[in-house]
N, C-alpha and C. Protein backbone atom coordinates (compact mmCIF):
# COMPACT_ATOMS: atom_id res chain seq x y z
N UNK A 1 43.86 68.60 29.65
CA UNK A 1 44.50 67.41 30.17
C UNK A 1 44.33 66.21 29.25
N UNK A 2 43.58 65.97 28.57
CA UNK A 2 43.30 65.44 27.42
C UNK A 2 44.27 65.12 26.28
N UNK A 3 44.97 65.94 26.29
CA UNK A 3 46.28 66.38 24.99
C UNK A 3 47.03 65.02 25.69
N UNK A 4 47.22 65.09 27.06
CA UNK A 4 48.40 64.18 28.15
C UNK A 4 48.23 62.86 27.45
N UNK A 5 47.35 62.46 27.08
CA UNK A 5 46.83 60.70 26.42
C UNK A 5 47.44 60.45 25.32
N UNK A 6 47.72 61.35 24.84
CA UNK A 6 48.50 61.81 23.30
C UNK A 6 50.03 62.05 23.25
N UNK A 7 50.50 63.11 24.34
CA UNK A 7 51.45 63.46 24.30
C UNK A 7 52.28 62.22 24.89
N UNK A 8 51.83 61.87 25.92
CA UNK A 8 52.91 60.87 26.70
C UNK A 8 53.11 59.51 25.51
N UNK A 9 52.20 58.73 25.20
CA UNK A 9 52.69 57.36 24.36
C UNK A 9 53.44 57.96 22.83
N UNK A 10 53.36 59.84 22.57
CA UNK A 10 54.27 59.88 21.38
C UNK A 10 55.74 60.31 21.92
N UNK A 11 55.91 61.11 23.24
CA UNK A 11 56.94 61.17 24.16
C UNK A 11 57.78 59.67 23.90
N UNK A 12 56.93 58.65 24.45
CA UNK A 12 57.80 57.41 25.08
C UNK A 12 58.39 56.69 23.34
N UNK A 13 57.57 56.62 22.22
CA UNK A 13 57.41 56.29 21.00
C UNK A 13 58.78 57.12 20.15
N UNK A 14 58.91 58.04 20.49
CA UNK A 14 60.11 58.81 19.90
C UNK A 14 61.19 58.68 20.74
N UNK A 15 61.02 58.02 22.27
CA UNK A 15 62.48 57.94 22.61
C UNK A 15 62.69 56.95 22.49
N UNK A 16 61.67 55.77 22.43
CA UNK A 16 62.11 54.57 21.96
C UNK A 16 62.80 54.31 20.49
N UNK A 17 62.32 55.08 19.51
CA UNK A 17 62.90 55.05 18.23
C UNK A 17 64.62 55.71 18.31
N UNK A 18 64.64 56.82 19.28
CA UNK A 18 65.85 57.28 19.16
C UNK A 18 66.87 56.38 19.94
N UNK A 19 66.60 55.92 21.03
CA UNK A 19 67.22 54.22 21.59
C UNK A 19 67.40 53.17 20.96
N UNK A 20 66.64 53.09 19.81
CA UNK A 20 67.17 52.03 18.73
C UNK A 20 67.75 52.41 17.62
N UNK A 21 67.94 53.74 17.15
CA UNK A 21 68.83 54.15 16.29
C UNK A 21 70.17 54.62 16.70
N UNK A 22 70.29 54.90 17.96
CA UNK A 22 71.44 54.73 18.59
C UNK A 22 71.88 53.53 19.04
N UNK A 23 71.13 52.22 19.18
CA UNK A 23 71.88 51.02 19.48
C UNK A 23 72.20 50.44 18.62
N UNK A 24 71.59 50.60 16.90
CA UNK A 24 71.88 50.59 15.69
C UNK A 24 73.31 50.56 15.63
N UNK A 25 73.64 51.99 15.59
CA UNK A 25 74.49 52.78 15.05
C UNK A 25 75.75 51.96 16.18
N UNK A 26 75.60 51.56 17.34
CA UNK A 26 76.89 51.01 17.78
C UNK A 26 77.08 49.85 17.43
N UNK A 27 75.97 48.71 17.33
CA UNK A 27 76.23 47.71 16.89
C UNK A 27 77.04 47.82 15.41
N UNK A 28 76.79 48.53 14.80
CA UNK A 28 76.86 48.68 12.84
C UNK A 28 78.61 48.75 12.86
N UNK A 29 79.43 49.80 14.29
CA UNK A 29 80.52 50.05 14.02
C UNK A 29 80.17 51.38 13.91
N UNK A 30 79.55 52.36 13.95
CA UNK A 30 79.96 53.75 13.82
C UNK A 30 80.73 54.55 14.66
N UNK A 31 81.27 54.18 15.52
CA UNK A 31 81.80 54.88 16.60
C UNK A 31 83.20 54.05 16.87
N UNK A 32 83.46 53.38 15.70
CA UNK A 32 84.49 52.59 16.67
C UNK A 32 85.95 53.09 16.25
N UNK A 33 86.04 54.02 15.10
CA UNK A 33 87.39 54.93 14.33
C UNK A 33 87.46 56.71 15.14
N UNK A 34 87.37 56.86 16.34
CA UNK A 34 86.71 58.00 16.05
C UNK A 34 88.23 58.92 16.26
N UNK A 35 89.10 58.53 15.99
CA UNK A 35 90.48 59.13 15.97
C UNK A 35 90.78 59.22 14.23
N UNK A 36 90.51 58.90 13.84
CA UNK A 36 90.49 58.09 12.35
C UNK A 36 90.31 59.50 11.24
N UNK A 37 89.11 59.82 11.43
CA UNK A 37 88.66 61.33 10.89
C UNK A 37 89.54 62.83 11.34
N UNK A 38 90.03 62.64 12.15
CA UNK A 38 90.95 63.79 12.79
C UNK A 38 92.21 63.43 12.08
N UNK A 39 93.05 62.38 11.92
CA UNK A 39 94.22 61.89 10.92
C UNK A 39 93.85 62.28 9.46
N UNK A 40 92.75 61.67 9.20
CA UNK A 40 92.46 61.61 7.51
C UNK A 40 92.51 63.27 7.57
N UNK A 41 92.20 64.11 7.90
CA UNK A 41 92.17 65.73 7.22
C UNK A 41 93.49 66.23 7.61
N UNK A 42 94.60 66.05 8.02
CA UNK A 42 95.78 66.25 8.20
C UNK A 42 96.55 65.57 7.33
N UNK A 43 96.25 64.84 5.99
CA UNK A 43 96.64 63.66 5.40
C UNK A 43 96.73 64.76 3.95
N UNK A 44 98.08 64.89 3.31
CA UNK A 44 97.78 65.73 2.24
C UNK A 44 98.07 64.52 1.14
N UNK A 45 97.00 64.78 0.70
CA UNK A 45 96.88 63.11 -0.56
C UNK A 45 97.40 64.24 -1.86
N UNK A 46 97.68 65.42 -2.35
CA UNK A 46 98.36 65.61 -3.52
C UNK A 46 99.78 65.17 -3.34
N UNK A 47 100.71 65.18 -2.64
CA UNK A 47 101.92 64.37 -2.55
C UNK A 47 101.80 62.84 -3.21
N UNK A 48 102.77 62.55 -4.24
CA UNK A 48 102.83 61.00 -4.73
C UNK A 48 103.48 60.11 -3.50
N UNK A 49 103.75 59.50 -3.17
CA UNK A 49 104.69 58.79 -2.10
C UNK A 49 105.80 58.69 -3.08
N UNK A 50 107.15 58.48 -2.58
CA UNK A 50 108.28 58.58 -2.96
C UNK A 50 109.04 60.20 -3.64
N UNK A 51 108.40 61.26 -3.01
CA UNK A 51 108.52 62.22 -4.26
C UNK A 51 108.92 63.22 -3.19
């Protein structure tokens, strides 16, 4: 039971880190194209335009 003193504050310590790298990541803009990546690979860039 001993381990429990340990385990729980690195439990709460790693979800806190993963709650701020996910609130990161929305503030930054990562999520805000997410149609964007599904267009770009349907996009055949060897074609010149006009051709």
């Amino acid at each position: 039971m001993n381990i429990l003193i340990y385990l729980i504050p690195a439990a709460l310590v790693l979800g806190a880190l993963g709650l701020v790298a996910f609130l990161w990541s929305m503030r930054s803009g990562q999520f805000d194209d997410l149609d964007g990546a599904a267009y770009r690979i349907l996009d055949d860039e060897d074609e010149k335009p006009g051709s």
